[in-house]
Protein backbone atom coordinates (compact mmCIF):
# COMPACT_ATOMS: atom_id res chain seq x y z
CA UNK A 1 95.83 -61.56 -25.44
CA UNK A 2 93.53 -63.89 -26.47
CA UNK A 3 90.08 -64.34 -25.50
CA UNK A 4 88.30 -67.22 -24.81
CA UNK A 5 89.79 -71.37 -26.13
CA UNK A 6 87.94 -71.82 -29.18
CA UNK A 7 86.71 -75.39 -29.81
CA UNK A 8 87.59 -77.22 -33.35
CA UNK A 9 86.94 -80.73 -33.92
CA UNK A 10 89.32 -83.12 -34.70
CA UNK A 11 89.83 -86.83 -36.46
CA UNK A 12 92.18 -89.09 -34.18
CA UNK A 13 92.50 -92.89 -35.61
CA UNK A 14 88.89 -92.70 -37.13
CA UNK A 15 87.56 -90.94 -33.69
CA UNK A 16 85.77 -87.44 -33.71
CA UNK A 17 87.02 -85.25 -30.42
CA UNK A 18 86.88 -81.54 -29.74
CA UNK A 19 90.24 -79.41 -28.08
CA UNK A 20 89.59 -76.23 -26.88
CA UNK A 21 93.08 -73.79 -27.68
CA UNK A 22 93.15 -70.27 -27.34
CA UNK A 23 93.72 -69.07 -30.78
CA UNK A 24 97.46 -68.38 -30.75
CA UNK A 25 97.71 -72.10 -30.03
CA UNK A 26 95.61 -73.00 -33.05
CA UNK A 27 97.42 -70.69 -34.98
CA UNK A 28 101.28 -72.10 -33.74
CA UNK A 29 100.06 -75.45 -34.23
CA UNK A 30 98.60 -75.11 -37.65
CA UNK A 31 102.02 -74.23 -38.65
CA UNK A 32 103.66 -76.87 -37.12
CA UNK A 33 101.54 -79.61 -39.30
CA UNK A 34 102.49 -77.46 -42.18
CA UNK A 35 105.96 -77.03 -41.62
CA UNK A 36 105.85 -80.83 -41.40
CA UNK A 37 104.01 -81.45 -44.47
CA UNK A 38 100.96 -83.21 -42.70
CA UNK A 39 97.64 -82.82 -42.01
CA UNK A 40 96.86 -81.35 -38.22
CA UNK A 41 94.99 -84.57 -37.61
CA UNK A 42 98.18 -86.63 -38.00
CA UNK A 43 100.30 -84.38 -35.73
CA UNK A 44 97.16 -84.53 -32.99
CA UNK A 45 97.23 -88.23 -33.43
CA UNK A 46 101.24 -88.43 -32.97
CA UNK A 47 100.53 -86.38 -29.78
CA UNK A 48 97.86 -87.88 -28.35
CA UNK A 49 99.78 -91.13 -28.57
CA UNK A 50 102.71 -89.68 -27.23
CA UNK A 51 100.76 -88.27 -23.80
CA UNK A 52 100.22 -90.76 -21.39
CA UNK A 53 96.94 -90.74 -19.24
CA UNK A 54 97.92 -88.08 -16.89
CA UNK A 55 97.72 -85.35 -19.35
CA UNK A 56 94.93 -84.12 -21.93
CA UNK A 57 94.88 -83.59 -25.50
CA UNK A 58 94.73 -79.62 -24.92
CA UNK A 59 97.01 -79.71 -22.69
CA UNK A 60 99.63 -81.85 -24.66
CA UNK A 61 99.20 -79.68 -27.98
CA UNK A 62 99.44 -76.32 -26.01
CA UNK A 63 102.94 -78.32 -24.27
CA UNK A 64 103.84 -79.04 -27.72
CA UNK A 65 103.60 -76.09 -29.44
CA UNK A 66 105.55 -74.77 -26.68
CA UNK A 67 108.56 -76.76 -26.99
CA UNK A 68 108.34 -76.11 -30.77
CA UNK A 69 108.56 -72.64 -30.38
CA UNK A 70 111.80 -73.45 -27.53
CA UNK A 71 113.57 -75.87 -30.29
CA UNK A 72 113.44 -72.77 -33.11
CA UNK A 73 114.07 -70.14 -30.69
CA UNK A 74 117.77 -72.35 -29.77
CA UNK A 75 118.32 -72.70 -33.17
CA UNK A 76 118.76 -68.96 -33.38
């Protein structure tokens, strides 16, 4: 199990924020940008503008990464 979120920095339309993941979520997500062939500012950009206002950036990537893992697990 993972121990505490780490915090990373990221680039979103020209704007510096920081996300705090645990570090299987930073992992998983990393290779979702790669899978896609772009950068993990562009998939936290495509995310962020998909959220709404209800839910944070954390909370959207961790969702994300989630339903990733659902979608390849189907596939199987």
């Amino acid at each position: 199990m993972s121990e505490r979120p780490e915090k990373h920095s990221l680039t979103l339309r020209g704007h510096r924020t920081s996300v705090s993941l645990e570090k299987e979520f930073w992992s998983e997500f990393r290779q979702i940008a790669e899978r896609r062939n772009i950068p993990i500012n562009e998939l936290a950009a495509q995310i962020d503008a998909d959220r709404g206002d209800r839910l944070g950036l954390a909370s959207a990537i961790r969702l994300h990464v989630l339903n990733d893992l659902k979608r390849r697990l189907s596939k199987t």
